[in-house]
C-alpha atoms as a PDB file:
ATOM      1  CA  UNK A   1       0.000   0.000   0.000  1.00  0.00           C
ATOM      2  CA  UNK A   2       1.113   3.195  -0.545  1.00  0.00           C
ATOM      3  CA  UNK A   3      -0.421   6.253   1.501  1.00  0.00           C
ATOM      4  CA  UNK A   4      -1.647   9.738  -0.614  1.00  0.00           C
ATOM      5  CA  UNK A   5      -0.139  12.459  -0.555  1.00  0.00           C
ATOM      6  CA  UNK A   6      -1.098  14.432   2.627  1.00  0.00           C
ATOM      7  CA  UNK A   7      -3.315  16.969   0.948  1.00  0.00           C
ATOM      8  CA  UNK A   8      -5.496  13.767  -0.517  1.00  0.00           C
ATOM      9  CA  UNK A   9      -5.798  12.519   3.074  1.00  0.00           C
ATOM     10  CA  UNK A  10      -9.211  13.200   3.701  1.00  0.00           C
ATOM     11  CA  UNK A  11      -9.039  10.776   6.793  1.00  0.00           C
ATOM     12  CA  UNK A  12      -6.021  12.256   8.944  1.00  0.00           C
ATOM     13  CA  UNK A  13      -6.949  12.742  12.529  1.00  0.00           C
ATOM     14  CA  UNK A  14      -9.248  10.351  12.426  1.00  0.00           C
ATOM     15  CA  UNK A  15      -9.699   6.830  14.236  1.00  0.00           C
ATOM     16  CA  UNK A  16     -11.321   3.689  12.232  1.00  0.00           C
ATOM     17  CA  UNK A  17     -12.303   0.073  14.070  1.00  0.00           C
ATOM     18  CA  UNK A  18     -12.549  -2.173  11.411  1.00  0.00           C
ATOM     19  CA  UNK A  19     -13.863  -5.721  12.734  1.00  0.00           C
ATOM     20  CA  UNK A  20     -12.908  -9.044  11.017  1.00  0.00           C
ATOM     21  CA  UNK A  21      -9.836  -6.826   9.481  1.00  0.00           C
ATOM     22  CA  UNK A  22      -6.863  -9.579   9.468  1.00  0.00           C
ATOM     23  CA  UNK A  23      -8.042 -11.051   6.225  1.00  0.00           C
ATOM     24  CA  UNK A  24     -10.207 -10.451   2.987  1.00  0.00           C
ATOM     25  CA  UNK A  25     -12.767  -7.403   2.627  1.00  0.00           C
ATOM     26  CA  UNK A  26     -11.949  -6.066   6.100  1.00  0.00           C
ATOM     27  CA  UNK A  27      -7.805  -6.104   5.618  1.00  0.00           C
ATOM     28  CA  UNK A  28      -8.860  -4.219   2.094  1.00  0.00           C
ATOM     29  CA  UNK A  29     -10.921  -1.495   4.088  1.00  0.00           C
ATOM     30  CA  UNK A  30      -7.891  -1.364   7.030  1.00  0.00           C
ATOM     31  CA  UNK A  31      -5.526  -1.183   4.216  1.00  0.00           C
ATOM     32  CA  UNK A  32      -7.572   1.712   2.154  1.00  0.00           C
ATOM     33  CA  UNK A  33      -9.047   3.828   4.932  1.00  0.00           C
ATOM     34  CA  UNK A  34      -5.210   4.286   6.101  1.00  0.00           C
ATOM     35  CA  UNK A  35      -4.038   5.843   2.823  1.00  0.00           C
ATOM     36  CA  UNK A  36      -6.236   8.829   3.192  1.00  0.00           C
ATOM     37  CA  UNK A  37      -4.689   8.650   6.847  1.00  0.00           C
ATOM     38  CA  UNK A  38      -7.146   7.261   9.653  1.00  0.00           C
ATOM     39  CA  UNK A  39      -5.165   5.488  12.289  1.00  0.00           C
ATOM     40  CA  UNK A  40      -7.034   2.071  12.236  1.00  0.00           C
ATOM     41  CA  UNK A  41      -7.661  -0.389  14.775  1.00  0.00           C
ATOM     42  CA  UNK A  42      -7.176  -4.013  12.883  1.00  0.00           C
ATOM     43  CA  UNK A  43      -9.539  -6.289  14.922  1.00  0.00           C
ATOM     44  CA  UNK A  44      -9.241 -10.132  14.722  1.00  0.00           C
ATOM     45  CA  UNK A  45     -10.675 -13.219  16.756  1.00  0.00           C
ATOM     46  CA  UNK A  46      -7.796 -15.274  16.207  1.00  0.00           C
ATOM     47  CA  UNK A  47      -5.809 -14.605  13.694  1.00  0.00           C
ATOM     48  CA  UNK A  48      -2.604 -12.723  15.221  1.00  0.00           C
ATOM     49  CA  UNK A  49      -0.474 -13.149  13.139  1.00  0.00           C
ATOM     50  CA  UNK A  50      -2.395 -12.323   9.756  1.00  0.00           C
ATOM     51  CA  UNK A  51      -4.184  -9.007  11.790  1.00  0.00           C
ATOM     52  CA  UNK A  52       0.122  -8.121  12.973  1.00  0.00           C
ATOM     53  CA  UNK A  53       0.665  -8.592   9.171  1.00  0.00           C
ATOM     54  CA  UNK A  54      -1.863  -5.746   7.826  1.00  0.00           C
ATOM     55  CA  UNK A  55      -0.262  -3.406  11.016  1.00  0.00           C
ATOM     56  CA  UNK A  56       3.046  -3.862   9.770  1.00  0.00           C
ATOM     57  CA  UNK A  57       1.977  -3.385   6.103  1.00  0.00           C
ATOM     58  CA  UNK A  58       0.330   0.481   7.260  1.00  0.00           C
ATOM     59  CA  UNK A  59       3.005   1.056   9.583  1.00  0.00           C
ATOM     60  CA  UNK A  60       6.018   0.668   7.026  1.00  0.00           C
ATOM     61  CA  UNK A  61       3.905   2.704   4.553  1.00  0.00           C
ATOM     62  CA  UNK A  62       4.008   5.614   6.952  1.00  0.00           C
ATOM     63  CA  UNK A  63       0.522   5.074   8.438  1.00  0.00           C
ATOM     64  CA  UNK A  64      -0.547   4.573  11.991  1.00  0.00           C
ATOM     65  CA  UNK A  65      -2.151   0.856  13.036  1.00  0.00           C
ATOM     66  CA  UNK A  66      -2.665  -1.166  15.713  1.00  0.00           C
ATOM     67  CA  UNK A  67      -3.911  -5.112  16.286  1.00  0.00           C
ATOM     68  CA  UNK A  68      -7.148  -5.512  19.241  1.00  0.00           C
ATOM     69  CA  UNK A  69      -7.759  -9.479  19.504  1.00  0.00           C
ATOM     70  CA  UNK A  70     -11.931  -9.516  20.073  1.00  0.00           C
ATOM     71  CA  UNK A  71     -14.328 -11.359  20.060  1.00  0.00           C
ATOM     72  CA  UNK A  72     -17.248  -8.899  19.135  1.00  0.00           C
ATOM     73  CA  UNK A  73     -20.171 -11.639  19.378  1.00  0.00           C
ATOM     74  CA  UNK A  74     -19.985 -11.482  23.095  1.00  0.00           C
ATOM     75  CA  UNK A  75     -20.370  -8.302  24.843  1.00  0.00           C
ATOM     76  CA  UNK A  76     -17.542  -7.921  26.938  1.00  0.00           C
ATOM     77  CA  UNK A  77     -14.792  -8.431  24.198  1.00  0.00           C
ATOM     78  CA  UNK A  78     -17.220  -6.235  21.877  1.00  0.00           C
ATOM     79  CA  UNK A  79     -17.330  -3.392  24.967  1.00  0.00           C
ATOM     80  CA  UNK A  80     -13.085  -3.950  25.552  1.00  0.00           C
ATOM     81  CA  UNK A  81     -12.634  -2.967  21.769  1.00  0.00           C
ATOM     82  CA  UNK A  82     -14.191   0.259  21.519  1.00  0.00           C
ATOM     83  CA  UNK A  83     -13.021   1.053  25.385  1.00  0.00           C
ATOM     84  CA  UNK A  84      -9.730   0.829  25.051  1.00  0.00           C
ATOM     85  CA  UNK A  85      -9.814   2.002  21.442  1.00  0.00           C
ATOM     86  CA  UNK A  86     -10.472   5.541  23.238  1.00  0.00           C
ATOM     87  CA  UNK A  87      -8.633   5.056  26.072  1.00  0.00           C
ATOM     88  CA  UNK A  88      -5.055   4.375  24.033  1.00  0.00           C
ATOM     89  CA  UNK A  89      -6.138   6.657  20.740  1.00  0.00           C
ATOM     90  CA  UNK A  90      -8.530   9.237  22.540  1.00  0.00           C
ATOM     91  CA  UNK A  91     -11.590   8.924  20.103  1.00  0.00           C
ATOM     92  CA  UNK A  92     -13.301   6.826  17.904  1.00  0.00           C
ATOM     93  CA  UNK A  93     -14.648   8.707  14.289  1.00  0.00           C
ATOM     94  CA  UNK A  94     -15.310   5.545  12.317  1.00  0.00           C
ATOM     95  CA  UNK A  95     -16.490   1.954  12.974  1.00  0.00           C
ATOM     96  CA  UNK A  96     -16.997  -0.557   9.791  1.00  0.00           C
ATOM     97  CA  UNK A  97     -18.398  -3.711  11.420  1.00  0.00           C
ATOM     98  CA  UNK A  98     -17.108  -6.450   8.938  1.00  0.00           C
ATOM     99  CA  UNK A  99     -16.687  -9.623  11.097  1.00  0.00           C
ATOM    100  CA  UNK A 100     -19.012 -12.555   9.449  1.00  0.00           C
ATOM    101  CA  UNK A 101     -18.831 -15.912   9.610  1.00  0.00           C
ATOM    102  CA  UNK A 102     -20.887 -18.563   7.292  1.00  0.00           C
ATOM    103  CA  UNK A 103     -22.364 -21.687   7.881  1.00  0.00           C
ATOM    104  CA  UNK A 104     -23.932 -23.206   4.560  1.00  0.00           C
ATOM    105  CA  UNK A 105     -26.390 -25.775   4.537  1.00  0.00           C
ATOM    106  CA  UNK A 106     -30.094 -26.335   3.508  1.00  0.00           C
ATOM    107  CA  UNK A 107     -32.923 -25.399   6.634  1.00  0.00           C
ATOM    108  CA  UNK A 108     -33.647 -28.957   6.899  1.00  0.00           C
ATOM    109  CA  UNK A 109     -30.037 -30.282   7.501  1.00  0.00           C
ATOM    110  CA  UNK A 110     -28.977 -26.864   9.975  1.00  0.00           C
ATOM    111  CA  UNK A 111     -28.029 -27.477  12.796  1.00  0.00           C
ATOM    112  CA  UNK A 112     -29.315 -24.522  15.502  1.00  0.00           C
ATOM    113  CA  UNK A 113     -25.334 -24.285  16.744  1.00  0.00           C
ATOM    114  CA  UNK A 114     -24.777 -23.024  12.780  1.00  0.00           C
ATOM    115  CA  UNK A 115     -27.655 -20.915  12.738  1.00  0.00           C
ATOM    116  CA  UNK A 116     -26.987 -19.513  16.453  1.00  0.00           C
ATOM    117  CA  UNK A 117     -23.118 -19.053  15.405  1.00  0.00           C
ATOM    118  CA  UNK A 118     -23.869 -16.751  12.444  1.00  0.00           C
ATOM    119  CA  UNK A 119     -26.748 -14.884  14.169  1.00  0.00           C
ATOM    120  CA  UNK A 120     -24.305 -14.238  17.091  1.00  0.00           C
ATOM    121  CA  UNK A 121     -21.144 -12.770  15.175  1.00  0.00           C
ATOM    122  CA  UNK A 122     -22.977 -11.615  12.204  1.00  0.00           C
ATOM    123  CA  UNK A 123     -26.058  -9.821  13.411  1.00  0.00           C
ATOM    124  CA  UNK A 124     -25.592  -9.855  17.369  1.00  0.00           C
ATOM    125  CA  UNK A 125     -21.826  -8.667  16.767  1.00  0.00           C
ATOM    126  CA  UNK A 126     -23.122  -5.199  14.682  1.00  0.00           C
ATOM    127  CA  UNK A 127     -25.282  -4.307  17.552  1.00  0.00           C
ATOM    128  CA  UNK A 128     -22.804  -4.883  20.128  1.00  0.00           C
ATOM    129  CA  UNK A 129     -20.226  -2.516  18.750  1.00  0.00           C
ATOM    130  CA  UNK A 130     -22.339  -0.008  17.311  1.00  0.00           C
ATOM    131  CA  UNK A 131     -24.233   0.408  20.837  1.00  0.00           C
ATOM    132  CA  UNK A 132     -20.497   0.947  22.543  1.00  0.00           C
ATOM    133  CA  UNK A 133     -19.265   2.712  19.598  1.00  0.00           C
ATOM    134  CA  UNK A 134     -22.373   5.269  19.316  1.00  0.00           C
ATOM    135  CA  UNK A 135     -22.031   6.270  22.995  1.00  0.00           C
ATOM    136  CA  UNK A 136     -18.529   7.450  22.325  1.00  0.00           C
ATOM    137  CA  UNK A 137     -19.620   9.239  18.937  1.00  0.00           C
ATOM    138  CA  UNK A 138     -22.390  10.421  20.798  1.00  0.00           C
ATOM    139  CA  UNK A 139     -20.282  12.997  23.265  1.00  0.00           C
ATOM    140  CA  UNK A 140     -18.238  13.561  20.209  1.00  0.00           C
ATOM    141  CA  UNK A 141     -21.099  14.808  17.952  1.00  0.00           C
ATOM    142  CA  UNK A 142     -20.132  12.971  14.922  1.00  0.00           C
ATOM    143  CA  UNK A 143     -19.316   9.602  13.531  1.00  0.00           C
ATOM    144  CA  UNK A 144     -19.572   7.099  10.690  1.00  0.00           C
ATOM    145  CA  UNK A 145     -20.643   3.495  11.477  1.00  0.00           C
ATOM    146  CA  UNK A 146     -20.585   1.447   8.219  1.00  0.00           C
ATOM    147  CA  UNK A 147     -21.854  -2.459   8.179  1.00  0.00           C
ATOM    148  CA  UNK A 148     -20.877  -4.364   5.599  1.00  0.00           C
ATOM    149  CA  UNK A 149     -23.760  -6.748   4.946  1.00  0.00           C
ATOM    150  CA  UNK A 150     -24.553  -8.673   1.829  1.00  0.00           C
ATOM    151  CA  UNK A 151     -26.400  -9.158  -1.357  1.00  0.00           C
ATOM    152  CA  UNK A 152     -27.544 -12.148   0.596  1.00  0.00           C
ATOM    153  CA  UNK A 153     -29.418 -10.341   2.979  1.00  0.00           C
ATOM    154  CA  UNK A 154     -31.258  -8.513   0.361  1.00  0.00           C
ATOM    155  CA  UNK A 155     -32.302 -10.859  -2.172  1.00  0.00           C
ATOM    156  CA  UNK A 156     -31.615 -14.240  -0.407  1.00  0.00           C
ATOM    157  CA  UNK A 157     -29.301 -17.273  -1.762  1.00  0.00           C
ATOM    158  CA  UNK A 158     -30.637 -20.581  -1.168  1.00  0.00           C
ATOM    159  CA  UNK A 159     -28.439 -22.587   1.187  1.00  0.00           C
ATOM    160  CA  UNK A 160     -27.372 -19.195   3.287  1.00  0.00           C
ATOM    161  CA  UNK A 161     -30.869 -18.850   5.179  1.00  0.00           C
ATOM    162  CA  UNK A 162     -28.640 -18.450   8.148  1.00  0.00           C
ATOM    163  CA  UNK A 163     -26.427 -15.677   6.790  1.00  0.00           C
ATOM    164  CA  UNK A 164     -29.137 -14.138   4.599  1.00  0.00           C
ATOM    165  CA  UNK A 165     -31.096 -13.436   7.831  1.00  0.00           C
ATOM    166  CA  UNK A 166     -28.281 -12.440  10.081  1.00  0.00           C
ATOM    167  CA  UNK A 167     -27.419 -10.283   6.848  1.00  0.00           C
ATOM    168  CA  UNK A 168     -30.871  -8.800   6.197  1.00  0.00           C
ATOM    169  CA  UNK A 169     -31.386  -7.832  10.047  1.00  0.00           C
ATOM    170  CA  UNK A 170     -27.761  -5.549   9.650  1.00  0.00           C
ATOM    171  CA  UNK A 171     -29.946  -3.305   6.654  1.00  0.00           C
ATOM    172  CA  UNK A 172     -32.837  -3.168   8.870  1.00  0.00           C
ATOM    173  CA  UNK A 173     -31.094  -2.418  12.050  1.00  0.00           C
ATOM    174  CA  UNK A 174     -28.289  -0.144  10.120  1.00  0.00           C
ATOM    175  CA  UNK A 175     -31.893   1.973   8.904  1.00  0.00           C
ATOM    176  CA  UNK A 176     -32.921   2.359  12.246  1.00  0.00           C
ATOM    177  CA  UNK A 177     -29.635   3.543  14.183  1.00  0.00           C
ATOM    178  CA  UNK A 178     -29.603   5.815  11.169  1.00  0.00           C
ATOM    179  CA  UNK A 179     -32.726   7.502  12.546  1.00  0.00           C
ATOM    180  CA  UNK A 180     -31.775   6.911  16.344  1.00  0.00           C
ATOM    181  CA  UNK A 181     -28.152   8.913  15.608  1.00  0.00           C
ATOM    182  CA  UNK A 182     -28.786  11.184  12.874  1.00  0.00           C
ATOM    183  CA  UNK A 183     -29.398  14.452  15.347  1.00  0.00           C
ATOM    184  CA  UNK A 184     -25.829  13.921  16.426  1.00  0.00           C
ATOM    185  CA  UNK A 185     -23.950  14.087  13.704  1.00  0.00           C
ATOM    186  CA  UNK A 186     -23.416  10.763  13.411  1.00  0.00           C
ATOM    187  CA  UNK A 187     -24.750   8.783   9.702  1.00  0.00           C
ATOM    188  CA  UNK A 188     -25.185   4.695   9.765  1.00  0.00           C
ATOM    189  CA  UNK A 189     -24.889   3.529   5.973  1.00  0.00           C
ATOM    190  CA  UNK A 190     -24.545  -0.433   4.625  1.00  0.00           C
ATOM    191  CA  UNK A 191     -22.174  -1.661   2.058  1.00  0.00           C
ATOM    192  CA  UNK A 192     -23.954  -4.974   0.797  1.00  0.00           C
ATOM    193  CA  UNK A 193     -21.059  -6.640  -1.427  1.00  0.00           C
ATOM    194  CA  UNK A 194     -21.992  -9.298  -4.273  1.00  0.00           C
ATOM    195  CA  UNK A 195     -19.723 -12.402  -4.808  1.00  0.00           C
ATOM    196  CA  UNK A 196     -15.875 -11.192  -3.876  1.00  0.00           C
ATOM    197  CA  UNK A 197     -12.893 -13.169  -4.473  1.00  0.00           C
ATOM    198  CA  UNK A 198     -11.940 -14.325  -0.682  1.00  0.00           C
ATOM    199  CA  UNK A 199     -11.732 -17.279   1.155  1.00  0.00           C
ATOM    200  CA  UNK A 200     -15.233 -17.407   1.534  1.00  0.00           C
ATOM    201  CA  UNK A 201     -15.709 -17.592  -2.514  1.00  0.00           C
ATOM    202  CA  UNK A 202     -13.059 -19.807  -2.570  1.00  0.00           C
ATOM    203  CA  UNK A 203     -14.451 -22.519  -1.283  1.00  0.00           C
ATOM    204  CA  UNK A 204     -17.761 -22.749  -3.393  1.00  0.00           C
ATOM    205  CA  UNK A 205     -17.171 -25.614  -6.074  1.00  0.00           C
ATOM    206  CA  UNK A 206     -16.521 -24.849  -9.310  1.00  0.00           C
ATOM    207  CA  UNK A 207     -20.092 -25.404 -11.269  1.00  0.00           C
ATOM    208  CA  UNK A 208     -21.646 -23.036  -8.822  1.00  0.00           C
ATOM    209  CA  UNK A 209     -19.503 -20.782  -9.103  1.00  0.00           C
ATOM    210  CA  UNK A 210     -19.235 -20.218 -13.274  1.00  0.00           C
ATOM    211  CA  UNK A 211     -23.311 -19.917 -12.582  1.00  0.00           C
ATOM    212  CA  UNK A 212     -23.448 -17.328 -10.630  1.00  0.00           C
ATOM    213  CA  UNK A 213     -20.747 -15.601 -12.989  1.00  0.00           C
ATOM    214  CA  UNK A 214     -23.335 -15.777 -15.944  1.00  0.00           C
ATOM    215  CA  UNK A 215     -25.820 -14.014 -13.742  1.00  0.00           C
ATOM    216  CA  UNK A 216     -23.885 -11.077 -12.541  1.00  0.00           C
ATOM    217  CA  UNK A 217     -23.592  -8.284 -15.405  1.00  0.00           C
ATOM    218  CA  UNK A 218     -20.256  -7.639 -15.193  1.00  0.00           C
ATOM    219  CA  UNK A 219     -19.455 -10.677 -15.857  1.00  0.00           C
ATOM    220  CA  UNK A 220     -16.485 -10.996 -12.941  1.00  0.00           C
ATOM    221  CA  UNK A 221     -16.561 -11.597  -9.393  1.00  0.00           C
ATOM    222  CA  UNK A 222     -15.669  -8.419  -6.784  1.00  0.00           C
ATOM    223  CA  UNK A 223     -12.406  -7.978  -5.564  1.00  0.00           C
ATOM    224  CA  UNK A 224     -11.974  -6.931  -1.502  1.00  0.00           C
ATOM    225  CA  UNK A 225     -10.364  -3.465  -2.986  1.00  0.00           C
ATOM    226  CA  UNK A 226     -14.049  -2.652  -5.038  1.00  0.00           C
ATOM    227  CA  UNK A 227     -15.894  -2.646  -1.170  1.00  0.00           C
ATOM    228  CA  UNK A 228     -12.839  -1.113   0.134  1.00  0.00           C
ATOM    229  CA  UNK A 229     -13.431   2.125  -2.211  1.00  0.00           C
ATOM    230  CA  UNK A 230     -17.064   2.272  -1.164  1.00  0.00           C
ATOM    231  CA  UNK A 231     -16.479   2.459   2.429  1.00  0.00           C
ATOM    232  CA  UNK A 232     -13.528   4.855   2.370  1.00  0.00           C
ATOM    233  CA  UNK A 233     -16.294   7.086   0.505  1.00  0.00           C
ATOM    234  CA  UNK A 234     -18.883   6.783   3.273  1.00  0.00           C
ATOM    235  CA  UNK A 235     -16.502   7.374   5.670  1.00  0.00           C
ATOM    236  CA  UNK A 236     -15.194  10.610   4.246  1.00  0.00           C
ATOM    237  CA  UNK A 237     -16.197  14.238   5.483  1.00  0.00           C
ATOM    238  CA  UNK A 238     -17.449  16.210   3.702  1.00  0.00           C
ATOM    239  CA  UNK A 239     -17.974  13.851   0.945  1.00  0.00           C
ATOM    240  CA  UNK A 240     -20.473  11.448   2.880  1.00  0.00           C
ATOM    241  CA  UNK A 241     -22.096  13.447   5.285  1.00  0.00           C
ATOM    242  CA  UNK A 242     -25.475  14.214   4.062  1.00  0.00           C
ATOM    243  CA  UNK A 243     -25.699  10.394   3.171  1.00  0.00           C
ATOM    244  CA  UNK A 244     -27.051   7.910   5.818  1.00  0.00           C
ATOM    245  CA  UNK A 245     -29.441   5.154   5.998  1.00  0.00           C
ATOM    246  CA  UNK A 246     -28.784   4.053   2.742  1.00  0.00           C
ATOM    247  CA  UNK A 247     -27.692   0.631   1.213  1.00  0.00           C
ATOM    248  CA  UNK A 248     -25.255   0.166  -1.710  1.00  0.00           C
ATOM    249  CA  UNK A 249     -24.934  -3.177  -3.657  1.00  0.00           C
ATOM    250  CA  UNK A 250     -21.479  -3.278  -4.707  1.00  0.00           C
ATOM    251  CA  UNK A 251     -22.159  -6.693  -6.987  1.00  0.00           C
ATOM    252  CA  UNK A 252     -21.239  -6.375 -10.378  1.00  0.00           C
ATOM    253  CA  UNK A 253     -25.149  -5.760 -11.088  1.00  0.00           C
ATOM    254  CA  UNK A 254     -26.234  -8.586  -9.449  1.00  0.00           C
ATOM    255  CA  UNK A 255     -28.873  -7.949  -7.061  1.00  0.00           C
ATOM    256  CA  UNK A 256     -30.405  -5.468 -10.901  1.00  0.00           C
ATOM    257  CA  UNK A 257     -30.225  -8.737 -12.729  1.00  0.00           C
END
């Protein structure tokens, strides 16, 4: 990565959390919302070494990072993140909750551990941080809180009822928080990506996968950089500001199709 020049850094001063940011879309968004000069928080479960890997990637660019292990499905590790986010960085301006996990199987053969699992970290996880992130944004008067949820959740994919749902209540709760924090300043916008090359794709077998390429417009899957643009947008001021509530299909035309 390479970091703009400092006139293009339309983020400096600024503090980002990105969840689920060791690998994939969220290391993108870590990686992107540091060259326009956001000090970012890389947050990981349990991949140290991989989140340590995206720090040292900003930091020899000439950015400013830092690695939080959390678990942000369960409330204390979700509450630790933003806490000491503002205790060692003094504020926190922008909070993209990315952590997702999927669990892919037909209704009748899901077990309620997958579907539990998914709900927790997917849906559960969004409204844990945003709640502990909000009441910091809230005494600041401003703040962006982006969710990256999924075409998923907003057309539904057979086999995914567990991560279309999880993904459908982050538009519907990311709509609401919109209205709940808008008088302070602070906007709540989604970023529902379409099929993105990442571990996740990779594992789909092959058949399915030259499908679903015949029914996206485009005619290629995403990469982690295209969602990575969209939320450095949102998260810019002025750019963004008068935006909020809103949901943006980054899919290759997809969802249109």
């Amino acid at each position: 990565m390479e970091l703009l020049p400092e006139s293009l850094q339309t983020l400096r001063d600024r503090v980002a959390i990105v969840t689920g940011a060791s690998r994939g879309i969220g290391r993108a968004i870590a990686l992107e919302l540091a060259t326009v000069g956001a000090t970012v928080v890389v947050n990981y479960a349990r991949s140290s070494q991989a989140a340590e890997a995206v720090v040292a990637e900003i930091t020899e660019a000439g950015g400013s990072a830092i690695a939080l292990q959390a678990d942000v499905s369960q409330p204390d590790e979700a509450n630790h993140l933003i806490s000491h986010t503002k205790k060692e960085l003094g504020r926190v301006d922008i909070l993209v909750n990315n952590a997702g996990i999927t669990r892919d199987t037909l209704v009748l053969r899901m077990k309620l551990e997958d579907w539990q699992s998914v709900i927790d970290l997917n849906l559960t996880g969004v409204f844990l941080c945003t709640k502990a992130a909000s009441q910091v944004m809230l005494r600041q008067k401003s703040g962006r809180i982006i969710n990256i949820a999924s075409v998923s959740g907003v057309m539904g994919i057979a086999g995914q009822a567990n991560y279309s749902a999880a993904k459908a209540g982050v538009i519907g709760f990311s709509k609401a928080m919109a209205k709940e924090l808008s008088s302070r300043g602070i906007t709540v916008n989604v970023v529902a990506p379409g099929f993105i090359n990442t571990d996740m794709t990779q594992e789909l077998k092959e058949d399915y996968k030259q499908q679903v390429l015949k029914e996206i417009p485009l005619r290629r899957y995403g990469e982690p950089e295209d969602i990575a643009g969209m939320v450095r947008f949102l998260a810019a001021d002025p750019a963004a500001a008068y935006i909020t509530g809103q949901t943006f299909n980054v899919d290759g035309g997809l969802v249109m199709g």
